[in-house]
N, C-alpha and C. Protein backbone atom coordinates (compact mmCIF):
# COMPACT_ATOMS: atom_id res chain seq x y z
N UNK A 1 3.72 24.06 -24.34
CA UNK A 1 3.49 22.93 -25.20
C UNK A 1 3.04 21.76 -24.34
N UNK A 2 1.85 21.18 -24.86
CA UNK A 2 1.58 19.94 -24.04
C UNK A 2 1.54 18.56 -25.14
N UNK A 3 2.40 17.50 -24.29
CA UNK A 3 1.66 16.45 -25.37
C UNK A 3 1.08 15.40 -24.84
N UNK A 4 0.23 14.61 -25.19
CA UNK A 4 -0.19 13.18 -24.50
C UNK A 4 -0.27 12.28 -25.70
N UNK A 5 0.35 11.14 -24.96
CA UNK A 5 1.18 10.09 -25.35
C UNK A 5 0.22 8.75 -24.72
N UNK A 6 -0.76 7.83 -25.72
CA UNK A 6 -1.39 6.57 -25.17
C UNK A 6 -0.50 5.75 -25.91
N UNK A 7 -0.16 4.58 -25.45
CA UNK A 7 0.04 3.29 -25.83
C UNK A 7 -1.07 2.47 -25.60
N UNK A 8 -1.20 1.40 -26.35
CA UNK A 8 -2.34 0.16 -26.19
C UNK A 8 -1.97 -0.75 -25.51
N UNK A 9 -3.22 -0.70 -24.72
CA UNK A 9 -3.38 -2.08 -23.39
C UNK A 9 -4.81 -2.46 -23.46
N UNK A 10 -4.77 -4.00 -23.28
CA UNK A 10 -6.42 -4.94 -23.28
C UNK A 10 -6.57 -5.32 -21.87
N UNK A 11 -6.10 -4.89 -21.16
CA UNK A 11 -6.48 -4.97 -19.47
C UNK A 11 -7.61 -3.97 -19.21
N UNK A 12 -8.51 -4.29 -18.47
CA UNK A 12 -9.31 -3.71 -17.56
C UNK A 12 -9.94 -2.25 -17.70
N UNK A 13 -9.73 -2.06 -19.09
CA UNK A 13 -10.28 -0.47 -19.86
C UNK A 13 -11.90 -0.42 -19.09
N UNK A 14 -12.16 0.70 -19.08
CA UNK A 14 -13.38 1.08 -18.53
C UNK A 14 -14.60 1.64 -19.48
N UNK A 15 -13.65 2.30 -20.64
CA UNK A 15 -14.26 2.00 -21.94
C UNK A 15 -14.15 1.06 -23.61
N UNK A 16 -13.08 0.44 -22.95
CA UNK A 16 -13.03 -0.18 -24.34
C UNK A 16 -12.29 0.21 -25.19
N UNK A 17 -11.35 1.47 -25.54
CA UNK A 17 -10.67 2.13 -26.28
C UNK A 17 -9.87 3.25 -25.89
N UNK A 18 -9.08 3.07 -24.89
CA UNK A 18 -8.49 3.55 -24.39
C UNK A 18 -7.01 2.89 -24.57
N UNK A 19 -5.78 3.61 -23.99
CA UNK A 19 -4.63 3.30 -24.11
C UNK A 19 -4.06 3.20 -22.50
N UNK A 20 -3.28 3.27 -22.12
CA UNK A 20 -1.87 3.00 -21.44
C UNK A 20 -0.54 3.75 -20.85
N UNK A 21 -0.55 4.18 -20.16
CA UNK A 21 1.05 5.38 -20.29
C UNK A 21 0.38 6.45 -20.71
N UNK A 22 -0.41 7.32 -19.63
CA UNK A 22 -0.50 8.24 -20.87
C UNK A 22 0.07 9.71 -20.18
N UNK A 23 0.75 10.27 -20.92
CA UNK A 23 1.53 11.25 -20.51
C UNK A 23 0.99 13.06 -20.84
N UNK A 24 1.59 13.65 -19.78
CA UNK A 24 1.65 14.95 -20.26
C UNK A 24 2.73 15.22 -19.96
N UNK A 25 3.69 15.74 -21.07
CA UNK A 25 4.62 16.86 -20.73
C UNK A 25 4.54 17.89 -21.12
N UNK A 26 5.41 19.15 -20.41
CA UNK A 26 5.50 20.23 -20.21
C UNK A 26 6.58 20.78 -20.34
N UNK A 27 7.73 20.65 -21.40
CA UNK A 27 9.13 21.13 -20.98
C UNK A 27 9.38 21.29 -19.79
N UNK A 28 10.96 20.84 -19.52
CA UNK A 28 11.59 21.40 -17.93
C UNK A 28 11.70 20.29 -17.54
N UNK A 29 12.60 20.60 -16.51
CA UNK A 29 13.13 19.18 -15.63
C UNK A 29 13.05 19.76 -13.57
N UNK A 30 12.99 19.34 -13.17
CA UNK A 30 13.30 19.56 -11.55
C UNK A 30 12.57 18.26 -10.63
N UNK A 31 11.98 18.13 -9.70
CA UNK A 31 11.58 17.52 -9.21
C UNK A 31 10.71 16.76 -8.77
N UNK A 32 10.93 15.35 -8.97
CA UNK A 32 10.11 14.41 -9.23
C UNK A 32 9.54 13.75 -8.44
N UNK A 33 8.16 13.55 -8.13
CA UNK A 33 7.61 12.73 -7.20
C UNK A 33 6.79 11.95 -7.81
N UNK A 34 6.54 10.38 -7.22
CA UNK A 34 5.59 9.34 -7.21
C UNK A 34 4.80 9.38 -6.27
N UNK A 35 3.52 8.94 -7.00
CA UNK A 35 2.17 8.54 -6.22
C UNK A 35 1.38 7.95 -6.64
N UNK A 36 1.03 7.36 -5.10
CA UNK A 36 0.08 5.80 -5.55
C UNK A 36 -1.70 6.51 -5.31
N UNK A 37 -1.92 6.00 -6.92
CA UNK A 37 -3.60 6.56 -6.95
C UNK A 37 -4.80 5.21 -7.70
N UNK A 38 -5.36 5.36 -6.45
CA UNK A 38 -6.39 4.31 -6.76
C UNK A 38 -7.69 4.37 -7.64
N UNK A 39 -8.32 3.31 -8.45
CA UNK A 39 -9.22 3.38 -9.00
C UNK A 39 -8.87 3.83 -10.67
N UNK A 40 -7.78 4.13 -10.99
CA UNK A 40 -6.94 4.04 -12.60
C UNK A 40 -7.32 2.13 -13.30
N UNK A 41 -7.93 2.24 -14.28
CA UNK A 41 -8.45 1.32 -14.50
C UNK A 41 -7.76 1.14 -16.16
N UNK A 42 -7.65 1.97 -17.06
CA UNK A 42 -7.37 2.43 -18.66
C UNK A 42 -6.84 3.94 -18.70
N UNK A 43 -6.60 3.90 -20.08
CA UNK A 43 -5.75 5.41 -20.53
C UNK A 43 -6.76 6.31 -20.31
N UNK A 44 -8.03 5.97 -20.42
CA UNK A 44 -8.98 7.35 -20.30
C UNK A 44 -8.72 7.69 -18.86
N UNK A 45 -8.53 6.62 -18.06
CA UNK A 45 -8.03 7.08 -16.35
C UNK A 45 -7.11 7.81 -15.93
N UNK A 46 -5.77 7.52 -16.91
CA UNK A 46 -4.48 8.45 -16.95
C UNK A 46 -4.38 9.17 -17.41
N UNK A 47 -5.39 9.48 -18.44
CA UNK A 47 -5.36 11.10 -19.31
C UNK A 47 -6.20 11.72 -18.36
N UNK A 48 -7.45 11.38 -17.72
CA UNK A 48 -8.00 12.60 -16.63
C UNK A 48 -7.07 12.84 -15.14
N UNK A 49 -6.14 12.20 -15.12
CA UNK A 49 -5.36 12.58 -13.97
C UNK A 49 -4.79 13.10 -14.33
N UNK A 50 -3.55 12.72 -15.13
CA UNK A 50 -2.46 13.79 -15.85
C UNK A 50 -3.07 15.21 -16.59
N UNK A 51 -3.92 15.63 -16.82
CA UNK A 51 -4.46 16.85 -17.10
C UNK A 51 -4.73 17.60 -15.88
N UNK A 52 -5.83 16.77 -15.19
CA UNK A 52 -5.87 17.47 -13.64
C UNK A 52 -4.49 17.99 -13.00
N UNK A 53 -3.88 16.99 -12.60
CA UNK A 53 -2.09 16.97 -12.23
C UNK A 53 -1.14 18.27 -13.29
N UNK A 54 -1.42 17.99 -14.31
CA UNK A 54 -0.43 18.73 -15.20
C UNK A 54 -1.09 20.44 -15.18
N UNK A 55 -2.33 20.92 -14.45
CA UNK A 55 -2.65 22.12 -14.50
C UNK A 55 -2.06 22.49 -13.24
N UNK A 56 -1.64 22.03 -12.30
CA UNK A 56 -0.82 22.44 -11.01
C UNK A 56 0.37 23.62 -11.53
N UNK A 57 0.69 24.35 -10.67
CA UNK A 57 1.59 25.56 -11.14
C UNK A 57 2.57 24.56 -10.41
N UNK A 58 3.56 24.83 -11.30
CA UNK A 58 4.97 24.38 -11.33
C UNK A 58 5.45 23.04 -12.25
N UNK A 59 4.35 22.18 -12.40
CA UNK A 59 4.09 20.92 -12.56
C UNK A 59 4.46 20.87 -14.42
N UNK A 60 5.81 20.09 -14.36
CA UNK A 60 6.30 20.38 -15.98
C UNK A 60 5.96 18.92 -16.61
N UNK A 61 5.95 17.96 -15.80
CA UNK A 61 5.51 16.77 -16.63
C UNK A 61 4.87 15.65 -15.75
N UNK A 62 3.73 14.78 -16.54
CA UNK A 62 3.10 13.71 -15.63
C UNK A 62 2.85 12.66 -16.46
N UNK A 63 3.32 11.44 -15.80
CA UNK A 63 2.88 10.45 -16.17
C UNK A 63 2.28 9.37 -15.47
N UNK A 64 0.57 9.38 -15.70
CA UNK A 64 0.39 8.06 -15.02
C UNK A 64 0.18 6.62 -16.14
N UNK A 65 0.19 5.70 -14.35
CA UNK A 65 0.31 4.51 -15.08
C UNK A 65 -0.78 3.39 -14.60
N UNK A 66 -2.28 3.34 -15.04
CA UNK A 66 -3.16 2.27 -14.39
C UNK A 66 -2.95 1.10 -13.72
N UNK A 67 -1.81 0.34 -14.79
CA UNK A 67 -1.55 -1.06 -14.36
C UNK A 67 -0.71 -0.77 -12.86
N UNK A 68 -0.33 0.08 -12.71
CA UNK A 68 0.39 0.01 -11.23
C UNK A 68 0.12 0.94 -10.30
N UNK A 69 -0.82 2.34 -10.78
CA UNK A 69 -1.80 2.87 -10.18
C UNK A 69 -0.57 4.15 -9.55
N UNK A 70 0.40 4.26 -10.49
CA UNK A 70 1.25 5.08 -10.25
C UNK A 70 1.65 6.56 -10.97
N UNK A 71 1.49 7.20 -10.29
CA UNK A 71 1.51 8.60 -10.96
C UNK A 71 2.58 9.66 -10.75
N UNK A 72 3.95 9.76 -11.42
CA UNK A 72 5.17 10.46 -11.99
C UNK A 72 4.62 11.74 -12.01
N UNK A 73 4.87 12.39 -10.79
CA UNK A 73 5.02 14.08 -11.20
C UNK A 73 6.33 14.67 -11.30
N UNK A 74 6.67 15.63 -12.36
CA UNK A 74 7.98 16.98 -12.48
C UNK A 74 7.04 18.04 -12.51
N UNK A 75 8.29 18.32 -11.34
CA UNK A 75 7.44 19.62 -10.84
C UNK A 75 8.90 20.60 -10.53
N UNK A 76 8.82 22.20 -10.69
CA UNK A 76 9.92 23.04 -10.75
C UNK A 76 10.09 23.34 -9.52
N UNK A 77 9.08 22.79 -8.43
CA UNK A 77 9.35 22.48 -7.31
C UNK A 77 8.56 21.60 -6.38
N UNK A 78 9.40 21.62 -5.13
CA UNK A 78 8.12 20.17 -4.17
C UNK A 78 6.60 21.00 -4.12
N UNK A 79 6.15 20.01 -4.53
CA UNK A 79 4.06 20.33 -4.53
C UNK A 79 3.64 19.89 -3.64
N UNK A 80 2.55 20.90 -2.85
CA UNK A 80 1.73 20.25 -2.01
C UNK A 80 0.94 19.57 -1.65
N UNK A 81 1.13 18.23 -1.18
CA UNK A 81 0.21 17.29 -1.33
C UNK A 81 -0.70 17.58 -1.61
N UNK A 82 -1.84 18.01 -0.82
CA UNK A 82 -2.86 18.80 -0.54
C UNK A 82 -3.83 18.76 -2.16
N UNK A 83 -2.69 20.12 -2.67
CA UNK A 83 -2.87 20.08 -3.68
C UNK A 83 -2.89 19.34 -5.16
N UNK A 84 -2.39 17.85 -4.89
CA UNK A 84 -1.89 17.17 -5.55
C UNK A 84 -3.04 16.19 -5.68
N UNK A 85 -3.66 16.12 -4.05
CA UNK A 85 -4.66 15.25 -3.83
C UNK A 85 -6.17 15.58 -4.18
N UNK A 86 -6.45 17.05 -4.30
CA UNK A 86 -7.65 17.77 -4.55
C UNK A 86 -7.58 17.27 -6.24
N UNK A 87 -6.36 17.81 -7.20
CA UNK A 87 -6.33 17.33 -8.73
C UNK A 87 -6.79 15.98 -8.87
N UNK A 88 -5.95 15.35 -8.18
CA UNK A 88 -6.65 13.86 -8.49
C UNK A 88 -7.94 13.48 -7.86
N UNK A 89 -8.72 13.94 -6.89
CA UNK A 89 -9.83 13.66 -6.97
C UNK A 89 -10.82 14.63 -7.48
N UNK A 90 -10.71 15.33 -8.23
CA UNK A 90 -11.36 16.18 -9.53
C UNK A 90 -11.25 15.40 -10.57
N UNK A 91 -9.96 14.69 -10.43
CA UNK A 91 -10.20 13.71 -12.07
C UNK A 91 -11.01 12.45 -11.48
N UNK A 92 -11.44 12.56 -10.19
CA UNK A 92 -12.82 10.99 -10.31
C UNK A 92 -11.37 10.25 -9.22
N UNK A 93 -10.84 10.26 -9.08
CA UNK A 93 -9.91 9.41 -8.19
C UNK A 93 -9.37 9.41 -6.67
N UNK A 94 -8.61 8.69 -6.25
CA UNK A 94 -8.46 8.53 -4.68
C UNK A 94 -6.43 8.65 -4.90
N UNK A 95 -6.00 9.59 -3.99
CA UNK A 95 -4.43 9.78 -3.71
C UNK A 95 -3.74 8.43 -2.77
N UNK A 96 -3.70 7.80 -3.23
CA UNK A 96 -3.35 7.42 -1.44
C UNK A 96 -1.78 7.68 -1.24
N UNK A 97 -1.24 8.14 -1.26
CA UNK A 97 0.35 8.85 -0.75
C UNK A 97 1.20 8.97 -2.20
N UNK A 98 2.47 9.08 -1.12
CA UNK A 98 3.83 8.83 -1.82
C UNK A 98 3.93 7.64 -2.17
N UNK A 99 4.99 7.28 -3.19
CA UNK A 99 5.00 5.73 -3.47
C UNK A 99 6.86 5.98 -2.74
C-alpha cells in the first residue's frame, strides 16, 4: 500500500500547484534516517524524491520536506548511502548527507 499525502504551501513552488509534506508510506516501522537534500523547492519536489526514495528495498516510509530540504527515511534496515544518493539524484536532486 502506498499513500501520498500534499499539504498547501505558497512558498517558492516551481510550478504553481503543488503542495508541501509530501509523503510516502509503506506500512512498518524500523529505522529511521534524515537527510539533507538540496534544490526541493514545492510538493512536486517531494513527491519525486519520496517515490525515488520509497522504491529502495527495505524502505517502508518517506517523508520529504522542501522548506527545510529534509528528507525522513524508514527503512527495515540501515540503507546505503550510496544508494540513497543515486534515488535522489534520479529524482533531479543533490544528497548532501545525514542531517
Amino acid at each position: 500500500m502506498t499513500t501520498q499525502t500534499n499539504s498547501s504551501s505558497s512558498s517558492g513552488s516551481c510550478c504553481g500547484s503543488c503542495g508541501s509534506g509530501a509523503t510516502v508510506d509503506i506500512e512498518g516501522a524500523g529505522v529511521t534516517t534524515t537527510y539533507k537534500v538540496s534544490g526541493m523547492t514545492c510538493g512536486h519536489c517531494e513527491s519525486s524524491v519520496s517515490q525515488e526514495v520509497s522504491a529502495l528495498d527495505g524502505v517502508t516510509a518517506v517523508k520529504a520536506v522542501a522548506k527545510t530540504g529534509e528528507v525522513t527515511v524508514t527503512s527495515a534496515a540501515p540503507l546505503d548511502e550510496a544508494a540513497v544518493r543515486a534515488a535522489v539524484d534520479e529524482a533531479g536532486y543533490e544528497l548532501v548527507g545525514r542531517v
